[in-house]
Every structure is written in structure tokens, then in C-alpha cells.
Protein backbone atom coordinates (compact mmCIF):
# COMPACT_ATOMS: atom_id res chain seq x y z
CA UNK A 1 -27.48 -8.71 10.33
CA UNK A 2 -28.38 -5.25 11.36
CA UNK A 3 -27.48 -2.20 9.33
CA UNK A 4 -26.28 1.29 10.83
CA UNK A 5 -26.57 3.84 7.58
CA UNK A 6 -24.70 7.21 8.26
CA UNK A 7 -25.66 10.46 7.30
CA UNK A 8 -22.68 12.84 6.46
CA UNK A 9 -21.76 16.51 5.12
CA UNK A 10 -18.40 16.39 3.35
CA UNK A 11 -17.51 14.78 0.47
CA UNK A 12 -14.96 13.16 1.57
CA UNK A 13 -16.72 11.30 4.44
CA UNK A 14 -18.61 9.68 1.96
CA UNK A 15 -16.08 7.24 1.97
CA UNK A 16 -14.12 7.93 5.09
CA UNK A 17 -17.12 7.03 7.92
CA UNK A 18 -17.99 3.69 6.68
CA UNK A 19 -14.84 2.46 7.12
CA UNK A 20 -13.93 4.27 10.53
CA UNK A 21 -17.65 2.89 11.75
CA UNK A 22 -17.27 -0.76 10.50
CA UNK A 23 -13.92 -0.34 12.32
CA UNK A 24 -15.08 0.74 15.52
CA UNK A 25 -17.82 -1.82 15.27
CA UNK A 26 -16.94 -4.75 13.81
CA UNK A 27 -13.37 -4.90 15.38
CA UNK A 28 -13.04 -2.37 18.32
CA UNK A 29 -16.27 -3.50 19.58
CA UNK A 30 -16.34 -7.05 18.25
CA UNK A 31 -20.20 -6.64 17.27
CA UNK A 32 -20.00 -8.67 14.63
CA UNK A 33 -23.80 -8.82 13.62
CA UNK A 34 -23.72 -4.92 12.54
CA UNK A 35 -22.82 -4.11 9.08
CA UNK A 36 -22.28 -0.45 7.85
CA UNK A 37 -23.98 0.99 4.65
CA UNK A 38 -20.96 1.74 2.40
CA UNK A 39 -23.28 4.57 0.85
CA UNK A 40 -23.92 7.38 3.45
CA UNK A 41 -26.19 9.95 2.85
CA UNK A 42 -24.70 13.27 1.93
CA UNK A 43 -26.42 16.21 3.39
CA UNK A 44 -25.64 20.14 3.29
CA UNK A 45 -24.51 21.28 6.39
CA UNK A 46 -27.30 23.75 6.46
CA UNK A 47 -29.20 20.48 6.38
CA UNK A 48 -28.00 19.36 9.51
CA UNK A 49 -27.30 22.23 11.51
CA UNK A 50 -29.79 25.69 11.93
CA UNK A 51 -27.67 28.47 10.24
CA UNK A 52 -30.55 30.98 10.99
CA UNK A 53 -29.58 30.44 14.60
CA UNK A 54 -26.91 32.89 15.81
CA UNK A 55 -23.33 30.51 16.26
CA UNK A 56 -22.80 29.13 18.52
CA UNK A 57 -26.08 28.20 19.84
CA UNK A 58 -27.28 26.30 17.25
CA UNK A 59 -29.78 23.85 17.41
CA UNK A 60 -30.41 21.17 14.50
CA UNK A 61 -32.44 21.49 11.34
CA UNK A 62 -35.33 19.72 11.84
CA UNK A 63 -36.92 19.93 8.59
CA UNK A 64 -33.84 19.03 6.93
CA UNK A 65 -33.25 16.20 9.45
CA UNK A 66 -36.04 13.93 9.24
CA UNK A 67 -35.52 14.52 5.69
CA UNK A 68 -32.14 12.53 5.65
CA UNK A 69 -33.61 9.71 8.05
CA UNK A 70 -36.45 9.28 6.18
CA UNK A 71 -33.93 8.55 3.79
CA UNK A 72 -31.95 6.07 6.08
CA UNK A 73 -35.57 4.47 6.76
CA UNK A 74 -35.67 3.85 3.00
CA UNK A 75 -32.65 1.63 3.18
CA UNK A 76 -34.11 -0.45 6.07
CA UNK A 77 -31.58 1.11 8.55
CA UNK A 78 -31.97 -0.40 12.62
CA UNK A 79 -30.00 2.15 13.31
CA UNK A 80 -28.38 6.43 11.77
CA UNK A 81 -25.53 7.57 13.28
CA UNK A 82 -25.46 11.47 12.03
CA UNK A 83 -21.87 13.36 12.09
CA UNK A 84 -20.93 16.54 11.37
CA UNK A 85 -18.49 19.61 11.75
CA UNK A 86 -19.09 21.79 14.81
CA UNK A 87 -16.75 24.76 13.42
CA UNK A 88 -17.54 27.27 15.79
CA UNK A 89 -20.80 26.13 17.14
CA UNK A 90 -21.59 24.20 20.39
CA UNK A 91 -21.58 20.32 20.12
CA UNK A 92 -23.50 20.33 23.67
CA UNK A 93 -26.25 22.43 22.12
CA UNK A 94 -26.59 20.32 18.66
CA UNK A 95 -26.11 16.61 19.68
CA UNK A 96 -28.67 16.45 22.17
CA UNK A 97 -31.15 18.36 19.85
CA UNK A 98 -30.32 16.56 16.98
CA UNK A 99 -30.08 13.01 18.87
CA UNK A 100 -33.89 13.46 20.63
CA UNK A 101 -35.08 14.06 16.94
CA UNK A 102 -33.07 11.07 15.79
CA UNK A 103 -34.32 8.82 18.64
CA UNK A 104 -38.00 9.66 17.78
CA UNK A 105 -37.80 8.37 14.44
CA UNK A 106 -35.33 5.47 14.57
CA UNK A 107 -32.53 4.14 16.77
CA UNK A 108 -29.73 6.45 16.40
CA UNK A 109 -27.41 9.36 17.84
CA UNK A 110 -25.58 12.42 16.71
CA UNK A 111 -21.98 13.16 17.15
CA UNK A 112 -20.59 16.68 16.41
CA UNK A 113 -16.97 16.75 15.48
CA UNK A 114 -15.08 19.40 17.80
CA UNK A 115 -13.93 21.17 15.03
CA UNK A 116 -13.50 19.45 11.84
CA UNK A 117 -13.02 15.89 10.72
CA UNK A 118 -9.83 16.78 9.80
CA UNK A 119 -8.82 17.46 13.74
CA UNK A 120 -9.51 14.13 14.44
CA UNK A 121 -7.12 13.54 11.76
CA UNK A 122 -4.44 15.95 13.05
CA UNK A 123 -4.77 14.02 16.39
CA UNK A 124 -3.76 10.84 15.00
CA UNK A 125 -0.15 12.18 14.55
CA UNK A 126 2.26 12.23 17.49
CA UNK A 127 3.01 15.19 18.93
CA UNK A 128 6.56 15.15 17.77
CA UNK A 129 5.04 14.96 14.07
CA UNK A 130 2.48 17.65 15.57
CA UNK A 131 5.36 20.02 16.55
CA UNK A 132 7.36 19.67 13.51
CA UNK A 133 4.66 20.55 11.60
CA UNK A 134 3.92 23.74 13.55
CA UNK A 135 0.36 22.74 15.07
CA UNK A 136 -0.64 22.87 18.14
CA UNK A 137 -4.20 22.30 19.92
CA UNK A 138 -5.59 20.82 16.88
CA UNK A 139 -9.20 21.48 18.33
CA UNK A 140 -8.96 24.65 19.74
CA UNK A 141 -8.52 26.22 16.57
CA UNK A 142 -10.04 26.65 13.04
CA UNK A 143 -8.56 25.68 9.65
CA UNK A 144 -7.98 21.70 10.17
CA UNK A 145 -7.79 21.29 6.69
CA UNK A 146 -4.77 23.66 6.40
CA UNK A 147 -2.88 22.62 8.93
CA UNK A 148 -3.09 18.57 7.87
CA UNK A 149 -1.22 20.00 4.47
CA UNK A 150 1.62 20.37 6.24
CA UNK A 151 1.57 16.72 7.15
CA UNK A 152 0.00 15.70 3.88
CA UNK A 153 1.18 17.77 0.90
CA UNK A 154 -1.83 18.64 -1.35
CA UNK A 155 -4.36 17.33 1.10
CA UNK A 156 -7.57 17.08 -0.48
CA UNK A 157 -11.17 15.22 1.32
CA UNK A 158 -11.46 13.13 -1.54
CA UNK A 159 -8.44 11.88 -1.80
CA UNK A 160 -6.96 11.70 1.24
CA UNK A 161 -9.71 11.41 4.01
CA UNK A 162 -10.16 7.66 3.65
CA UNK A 163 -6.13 7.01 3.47
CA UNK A 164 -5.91 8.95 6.36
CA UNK A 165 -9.09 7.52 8.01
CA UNK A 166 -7.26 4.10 7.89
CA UNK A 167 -4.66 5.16 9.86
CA UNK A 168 -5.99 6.21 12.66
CA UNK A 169 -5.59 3.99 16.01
CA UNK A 170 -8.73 4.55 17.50
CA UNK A 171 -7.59 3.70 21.11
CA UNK A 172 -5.11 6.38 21.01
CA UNK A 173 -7.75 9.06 19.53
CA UNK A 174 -10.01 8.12 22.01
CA UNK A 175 -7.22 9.53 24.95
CA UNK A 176 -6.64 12.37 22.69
CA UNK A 177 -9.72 13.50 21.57
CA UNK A 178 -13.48 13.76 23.43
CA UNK A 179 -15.37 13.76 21.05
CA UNK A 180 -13.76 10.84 19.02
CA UNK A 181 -14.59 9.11 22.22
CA UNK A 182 -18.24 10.08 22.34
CA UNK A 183 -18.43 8.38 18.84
CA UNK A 184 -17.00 4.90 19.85
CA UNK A 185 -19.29 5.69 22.85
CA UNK A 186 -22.79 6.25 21.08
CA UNK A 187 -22.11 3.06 18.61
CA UNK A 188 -21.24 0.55 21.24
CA UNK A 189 -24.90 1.82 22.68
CA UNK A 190 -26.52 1.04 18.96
CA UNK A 191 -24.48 -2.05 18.88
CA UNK A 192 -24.95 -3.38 22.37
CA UNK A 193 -21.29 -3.09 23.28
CA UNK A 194 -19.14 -1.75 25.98
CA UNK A 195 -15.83 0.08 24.75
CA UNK A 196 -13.01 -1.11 26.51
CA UNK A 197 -11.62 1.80 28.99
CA UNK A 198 -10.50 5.09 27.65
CA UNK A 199 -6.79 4.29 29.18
CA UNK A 200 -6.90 1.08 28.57
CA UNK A 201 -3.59 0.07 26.60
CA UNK A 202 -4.41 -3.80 25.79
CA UNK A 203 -5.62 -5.25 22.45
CA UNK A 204 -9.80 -3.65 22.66
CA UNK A 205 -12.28 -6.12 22.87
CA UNK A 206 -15.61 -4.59 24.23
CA UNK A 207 -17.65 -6.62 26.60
CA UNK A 208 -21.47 -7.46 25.29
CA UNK A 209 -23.57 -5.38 27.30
């Protein structure tokens, strides 16, 4: 069984990503012989992302990088998926930084969450439920965290991410959102799958690749 350990900033994804990446894998994909580490490792933004870089340009941290896989190493990962928060900096300036890094250490990608994880959250709701809670374009604006209150009263990460994470229908995100499509796109390529088509409406089974 191979083992895909994920390396997170927010609290909250601690316990969210796990789940939404066993998902993805284990029944969107139908890889069966991945397992996800239930413990991600929990970095600092600043970790992750180059904050002395002017926004949005930003590349990744290096040093603070290979930090956290040498960390993923330790639990004899085949495989780090990193994720994080774009806010306002450029995913197609981070990922591919961050992802040659990744890929010159151990098998793995980086996926940069246009704008919070929260959005991807947001996205999950119809867009009736959307419009009666007076949001619209989830990812072209900041304050995802706000916004979800008015969907889930006293919304807090660590309560509510993985609740929320559980609902999502990840072949409906992946028509609403691009970069929740990028991540069920990088972990079919760890896994060895192909995702089913973006538009596709039928029960997902990926195709071995």
C-alpha cells in the first residue's frame, strides 16, 4: 500500500484534506492501493509561500519547503501533495515553483487554492443557496470564511471544515471550480489514475492509466 502524506496550513485542514484526498482517491479514482496519512503536516503559511516577495508574484519558500517534506520523508511517504491558500497571490506563479521543488525530492505536486479553502466550500452550495445567502463569485473575492457564515452560522475551521468537507460532491466542484479540478487532476497522476471527464455526469470511475 502506498502512502500520500499532505502538508497543510490551516488548522482546520488538519482534518479536512485527509478525508477529501482518500475520497478523491480511493473512491473517485478507484486507486485502491493508496492510503492517506490521517496526520498532515501543519506548516505556517510563511512556510509555504515567500512573503518577502511582493503579492502576487510569489514564489515558494524553499527553505521552509524541504523542511516539511523532509518531514513527509520521515513518515515513509511515496508520495506529498502540498495545498494551500492563494489569497491574493498567483497560483500559476507558486504551483509550478513549489511542484519542481517537490518533484526533486519525492513524488509529489502542489495545488494552490484560488482563494481560500473555504471557496471551494462556498462552491459546493447551489447557486440558489448561493444567492440567498448574498454571495456571488465565490473566487473572485476575499473573505471566504465570512461569507460561508451566512450558510453556516458560527462557522469555525475546526469545527466545521471537515463536516463541510464531507459534503462536497466532487464531480460537481470539479465543473465549478479550476482549481478543485487541478487537485483531482495532480492525484490521479500520483495515483496512476485518469479522472473521469470534467462534464461527465455518470457514477466516476477513473480508468488505470
Amino acid at each position: 500500500m502506498k502512502r500520500l502524506v499532505c502538508i497543510v496550513e490551516g488548522k482546520g485542514e488538519v482534518t479536512a484534506i485527509p478525508n477529501l484526498c482518500s475520497r478523491v482517491i480511493r473512491h473517485y479514482l478507484g486507486a485502491q492501493d493508496w492510503v492517506v496519512d490521517n496526520d498532515p503536516i501543519r506548516q505556517p503559511r510563511g512556510m509555504l509561500v515567500d512573503e518577502k516577495t511582493r503579492s502576487p508574484l510569489r514564489p515558494c519558500n524553499a527553505q521552509g519547503l524541504r523542511r516539511a517534506l523532509a518531514l513527509a520523508k520521515a513518515r515513509r511517504a511515496d508520495a506529498a501533495l502540498v495545498l494551500c491558500d492563494a489569497d491574493d497571490d498567483c497560483p500559476a506563479k507558486w504551483g509550478p515553483h513549489a511542484t519542481e521543488l517537490i518533484k526533486s525530492i519525492i513524488a509529489g505536486a502542489a495545488v494552490m487554492v484560488l482563494r481560500e479553502y473555504e471557496t471551494w466550500l462556498l462552491l459546493n452550495y447551489s447557486d440558489d443557496e448561493l444567492k440567498r445567502a448574498k454571495v456571488a463569485a465565490p473566487e473572485k473575492v476575499s473573505g471566504a470564511k465570512e461569507k460561508l457564515r451566512r450558510l453556516v452560522p458560527e462557522y469555525s475551521p475546526s469545527e466545521h471544515q471537515l463536516i463541510e468537507t464531507r459534503r462536497i460532491d466532487i464531480a460537481r466542484l470539479r465543473m465549478r471550480s479550476d482549481s478543485f479540478d487541478k487537485l483531482v487532476r495532480v492525484l490521479g497522476a500520483l495515483c496512476g489514475a485518469t479522472p473521469p471527464g470534467r462534464d461527465s455526469d455518470s457514477s466516476p470511475r477513473a480508468r488505470r492509466a
